[in-house]
N, C-alpha and C. Protein backbone atom coordinates (compact mmCIF):
# COMPACT_ATOMS: atom_id res chain seq x y z
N UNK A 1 -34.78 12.49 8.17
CA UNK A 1 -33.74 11.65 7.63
C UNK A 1 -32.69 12.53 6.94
N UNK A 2 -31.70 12.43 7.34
CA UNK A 2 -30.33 13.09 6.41
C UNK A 2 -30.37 12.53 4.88
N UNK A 3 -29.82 13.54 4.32
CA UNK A 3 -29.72 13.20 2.56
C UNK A 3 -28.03 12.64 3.00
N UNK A 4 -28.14 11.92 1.42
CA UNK A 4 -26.98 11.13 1.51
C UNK A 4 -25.94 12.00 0.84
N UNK A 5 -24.64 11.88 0.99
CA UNK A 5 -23.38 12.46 0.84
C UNK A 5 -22.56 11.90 0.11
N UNK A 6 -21.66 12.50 -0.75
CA UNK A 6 -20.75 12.06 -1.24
C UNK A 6 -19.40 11.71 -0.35
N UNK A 7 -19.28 12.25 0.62
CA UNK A 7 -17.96 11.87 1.14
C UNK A 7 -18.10 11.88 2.58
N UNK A 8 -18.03 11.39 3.54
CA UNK A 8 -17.78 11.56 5.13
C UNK A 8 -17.54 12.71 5.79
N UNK A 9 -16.60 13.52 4.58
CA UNK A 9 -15.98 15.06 5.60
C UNK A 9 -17.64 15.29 5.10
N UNK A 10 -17.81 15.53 4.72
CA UNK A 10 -18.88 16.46 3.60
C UNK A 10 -19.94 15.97 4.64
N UNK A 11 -20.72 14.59 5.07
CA UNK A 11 -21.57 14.51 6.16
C UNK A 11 -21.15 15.53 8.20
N UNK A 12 -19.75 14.80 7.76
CA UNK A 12 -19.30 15.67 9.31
C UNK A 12 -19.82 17.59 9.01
N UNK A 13 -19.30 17.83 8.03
CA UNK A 13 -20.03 19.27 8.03
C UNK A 13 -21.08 19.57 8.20
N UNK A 14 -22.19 18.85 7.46
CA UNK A 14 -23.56 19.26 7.19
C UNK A 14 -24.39 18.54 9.13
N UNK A 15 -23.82 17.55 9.51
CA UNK A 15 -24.01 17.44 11.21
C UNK A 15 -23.95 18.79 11.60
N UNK A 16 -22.73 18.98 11.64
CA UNK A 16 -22.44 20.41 12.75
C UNK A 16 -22.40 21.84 12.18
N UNK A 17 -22.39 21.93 11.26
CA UNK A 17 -23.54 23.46 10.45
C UNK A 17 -24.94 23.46 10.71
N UNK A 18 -25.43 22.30 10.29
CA UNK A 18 -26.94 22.51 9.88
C UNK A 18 -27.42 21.79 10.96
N UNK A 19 -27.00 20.59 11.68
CA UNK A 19 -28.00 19.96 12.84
C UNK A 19 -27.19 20.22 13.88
N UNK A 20 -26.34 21.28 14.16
CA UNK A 20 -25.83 21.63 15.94
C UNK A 20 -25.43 20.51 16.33
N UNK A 21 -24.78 19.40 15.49
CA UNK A 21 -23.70 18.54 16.33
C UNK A 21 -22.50 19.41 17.01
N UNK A 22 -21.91 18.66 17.95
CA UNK A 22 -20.74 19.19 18.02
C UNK A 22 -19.75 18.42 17.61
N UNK A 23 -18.09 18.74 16.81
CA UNK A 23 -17.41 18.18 16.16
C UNK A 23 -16.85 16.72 16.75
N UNK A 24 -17.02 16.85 18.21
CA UNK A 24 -16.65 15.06 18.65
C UNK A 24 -17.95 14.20 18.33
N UNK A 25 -19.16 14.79 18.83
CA UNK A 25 -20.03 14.08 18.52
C UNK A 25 -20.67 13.66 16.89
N UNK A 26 -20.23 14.86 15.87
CA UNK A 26 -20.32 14.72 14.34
C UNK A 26 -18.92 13.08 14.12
N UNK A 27 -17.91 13.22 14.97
CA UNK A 27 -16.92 12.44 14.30
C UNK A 27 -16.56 11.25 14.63
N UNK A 28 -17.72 10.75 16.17
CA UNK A 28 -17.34 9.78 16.82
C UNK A 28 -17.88 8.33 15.96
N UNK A 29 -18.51 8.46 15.21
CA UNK A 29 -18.86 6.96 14.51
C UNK A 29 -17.94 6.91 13.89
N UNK A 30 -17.07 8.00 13.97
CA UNK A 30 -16.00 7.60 12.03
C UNK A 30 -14.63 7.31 13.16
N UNK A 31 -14.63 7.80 14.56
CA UNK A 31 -13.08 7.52 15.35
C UNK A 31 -13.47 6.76 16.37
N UNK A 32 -13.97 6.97 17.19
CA UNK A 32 -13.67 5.68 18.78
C UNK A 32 -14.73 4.63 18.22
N UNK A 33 -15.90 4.97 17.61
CA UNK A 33 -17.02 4.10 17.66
C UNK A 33 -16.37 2.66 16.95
N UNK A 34 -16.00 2.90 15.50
CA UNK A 34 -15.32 2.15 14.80
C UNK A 34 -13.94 1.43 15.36
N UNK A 35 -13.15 2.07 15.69
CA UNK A 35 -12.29 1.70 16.67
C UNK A 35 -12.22 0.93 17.61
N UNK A 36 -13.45 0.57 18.62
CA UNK A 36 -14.04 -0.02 19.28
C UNK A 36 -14.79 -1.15 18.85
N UNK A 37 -15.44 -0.83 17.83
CA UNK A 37 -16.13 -1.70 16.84
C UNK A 37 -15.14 -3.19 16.67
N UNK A 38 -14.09 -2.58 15.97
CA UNK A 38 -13.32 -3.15 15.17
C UNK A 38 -12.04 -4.27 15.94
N UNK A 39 -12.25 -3.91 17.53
CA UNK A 39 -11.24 -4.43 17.97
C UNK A 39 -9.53 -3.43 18.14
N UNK A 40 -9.97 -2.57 17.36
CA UNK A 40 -8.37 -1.85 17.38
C UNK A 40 -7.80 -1.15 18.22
N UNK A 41 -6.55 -1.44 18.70
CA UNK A 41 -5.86 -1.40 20.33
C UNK A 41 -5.12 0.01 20.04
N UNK A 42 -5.08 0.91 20.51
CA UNK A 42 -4.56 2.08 20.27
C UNK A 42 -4.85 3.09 19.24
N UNK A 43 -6.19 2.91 18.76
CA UNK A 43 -6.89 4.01 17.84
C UNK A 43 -7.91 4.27 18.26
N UNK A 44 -8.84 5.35 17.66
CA UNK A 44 -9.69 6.05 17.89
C UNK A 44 -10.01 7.29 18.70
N UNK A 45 -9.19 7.41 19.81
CA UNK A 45 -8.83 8.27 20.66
C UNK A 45 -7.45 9.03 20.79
N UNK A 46 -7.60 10.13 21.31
CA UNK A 46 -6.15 10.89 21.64
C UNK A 46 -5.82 10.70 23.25
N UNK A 47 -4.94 9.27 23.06
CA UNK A 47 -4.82 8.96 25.09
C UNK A 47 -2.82 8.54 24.54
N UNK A 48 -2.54 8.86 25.74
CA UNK A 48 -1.01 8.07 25.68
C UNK A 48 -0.92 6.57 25.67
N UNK A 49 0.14 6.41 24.55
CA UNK A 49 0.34 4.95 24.06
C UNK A 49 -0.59 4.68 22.59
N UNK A 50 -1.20 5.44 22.42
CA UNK A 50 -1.87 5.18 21.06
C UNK A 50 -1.19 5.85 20.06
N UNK A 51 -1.47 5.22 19.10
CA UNK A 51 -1.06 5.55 17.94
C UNK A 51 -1.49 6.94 17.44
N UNK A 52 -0.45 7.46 16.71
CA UNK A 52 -0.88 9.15 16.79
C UNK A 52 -1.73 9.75 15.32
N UNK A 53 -2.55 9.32 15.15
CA UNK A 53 -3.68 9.62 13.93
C UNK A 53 -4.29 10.56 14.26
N UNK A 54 -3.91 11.83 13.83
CA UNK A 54 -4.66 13.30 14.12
C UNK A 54 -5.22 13.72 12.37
N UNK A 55 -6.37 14.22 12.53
CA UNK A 55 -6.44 15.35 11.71
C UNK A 55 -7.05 16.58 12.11
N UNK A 56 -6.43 17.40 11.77
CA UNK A 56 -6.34 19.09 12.34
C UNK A 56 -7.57 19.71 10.91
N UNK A 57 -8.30 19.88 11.41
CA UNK A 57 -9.03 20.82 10.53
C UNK A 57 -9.58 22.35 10.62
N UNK A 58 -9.72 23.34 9.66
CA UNK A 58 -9.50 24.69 9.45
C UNK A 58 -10.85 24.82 10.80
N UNK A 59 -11.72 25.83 11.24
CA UNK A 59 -12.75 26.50 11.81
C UNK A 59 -13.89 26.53 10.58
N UNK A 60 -13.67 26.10 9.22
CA UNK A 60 -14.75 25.91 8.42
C UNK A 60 -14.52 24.40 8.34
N UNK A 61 -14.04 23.76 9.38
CA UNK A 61 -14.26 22.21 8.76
C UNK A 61 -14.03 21.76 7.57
N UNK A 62 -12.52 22.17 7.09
CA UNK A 62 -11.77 22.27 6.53
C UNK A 62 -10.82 21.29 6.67
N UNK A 63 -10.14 20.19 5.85
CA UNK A 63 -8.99 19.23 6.25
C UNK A 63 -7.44 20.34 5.83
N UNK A 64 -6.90 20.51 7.25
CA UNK A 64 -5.57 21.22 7.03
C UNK A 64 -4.36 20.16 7.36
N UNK A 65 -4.43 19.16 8.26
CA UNK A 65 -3.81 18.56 7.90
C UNK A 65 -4.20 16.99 8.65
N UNK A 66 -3.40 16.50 8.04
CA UNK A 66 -3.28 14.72 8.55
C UNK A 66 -2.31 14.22 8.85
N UNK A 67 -2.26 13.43 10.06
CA UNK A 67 -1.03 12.64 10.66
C UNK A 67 -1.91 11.33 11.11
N UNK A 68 -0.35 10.06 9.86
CA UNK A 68 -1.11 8.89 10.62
C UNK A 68 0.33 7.63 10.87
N UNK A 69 0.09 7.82 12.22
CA UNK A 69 1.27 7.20 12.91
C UNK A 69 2.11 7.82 13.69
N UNK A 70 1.79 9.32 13.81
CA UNK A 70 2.65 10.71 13.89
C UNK A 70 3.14 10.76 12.29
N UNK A 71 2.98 10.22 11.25
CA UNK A 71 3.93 10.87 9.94
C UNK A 71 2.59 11.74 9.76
N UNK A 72 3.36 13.00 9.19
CA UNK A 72 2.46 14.08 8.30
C UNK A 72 2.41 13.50 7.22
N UNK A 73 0.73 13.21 6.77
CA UNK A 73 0.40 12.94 5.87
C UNK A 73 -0.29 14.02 4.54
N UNK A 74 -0.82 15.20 5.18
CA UNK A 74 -1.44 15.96 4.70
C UNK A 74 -0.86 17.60 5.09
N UNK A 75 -0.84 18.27 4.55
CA UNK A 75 -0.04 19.60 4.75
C UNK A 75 -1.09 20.72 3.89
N UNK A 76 -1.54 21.63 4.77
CA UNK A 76 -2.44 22.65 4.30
C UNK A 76 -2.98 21.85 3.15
N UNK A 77 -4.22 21.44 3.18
CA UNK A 77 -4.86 20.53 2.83
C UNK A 77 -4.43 19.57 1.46
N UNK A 78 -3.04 19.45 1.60
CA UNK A 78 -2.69 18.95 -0.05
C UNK A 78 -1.98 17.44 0.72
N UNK A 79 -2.00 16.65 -0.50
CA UNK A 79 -1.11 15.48 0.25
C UNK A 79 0.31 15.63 0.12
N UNK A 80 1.05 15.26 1.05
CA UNK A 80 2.52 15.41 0.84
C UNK A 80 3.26 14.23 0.83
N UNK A 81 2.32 13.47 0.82
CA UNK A 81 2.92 11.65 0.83
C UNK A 81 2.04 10.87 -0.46
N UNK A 82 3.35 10.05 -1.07
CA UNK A 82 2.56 9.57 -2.27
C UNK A 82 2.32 8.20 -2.24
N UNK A 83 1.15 7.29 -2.21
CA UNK A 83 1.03 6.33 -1.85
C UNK A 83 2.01 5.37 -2.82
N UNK A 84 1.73 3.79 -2.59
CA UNK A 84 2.98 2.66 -2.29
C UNK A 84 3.10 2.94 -4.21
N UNK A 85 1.89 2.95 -5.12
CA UNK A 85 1.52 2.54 -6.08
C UNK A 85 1.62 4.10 -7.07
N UNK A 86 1.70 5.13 -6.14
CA UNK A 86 1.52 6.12 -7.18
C UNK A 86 2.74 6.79 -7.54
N UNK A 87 3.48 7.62 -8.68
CA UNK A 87 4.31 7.81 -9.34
C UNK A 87 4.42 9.30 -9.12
N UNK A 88 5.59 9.65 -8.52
CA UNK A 88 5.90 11.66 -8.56
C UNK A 88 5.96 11.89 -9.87
């Protein structure tokens, strides 16, 4: 049984460090599975016509960046977008 995690990236790591997932297969419950799950028409996958939700991460499984919609959301792992509610 896996120990439990504080955060999702933090499980996707400990998959594919320590149990030889590989990174589609560590990430597919959190992108197509759910996606599919959920009914949602143009997510989960990288196909033409979908919506462009990437995240690019370092070779240590690392978040370097995030795009959701095509907007850059994340830039060398810092946020560069401030949500609806939060104050610069």
């Amino acid at each position: 049984m896996l120990p439990v995690f504080e955060t999702l990236l933090e499980t996707v790591q400990v998959l594919v460090k320590d149990y030889d997932f590989s990174i589609s297969d560590a990430l597919r419950p959190l992108t197509s599975s759910v996606a599919g799950f959920l009914n949602l028409t143009g997510k989960g996958e990288i196909l033409p016509g979908n919506d462009a939700d990437l995240l690019v991460m370092t070779p240590e499984l690392r978040i370097e960046q995030v795009y959701a919609r095509g907007k850059l959301m994340v830039k060398d792992g810092k946020a560069c977008v401030k949500g609806t509610f939060e104050t610069a």
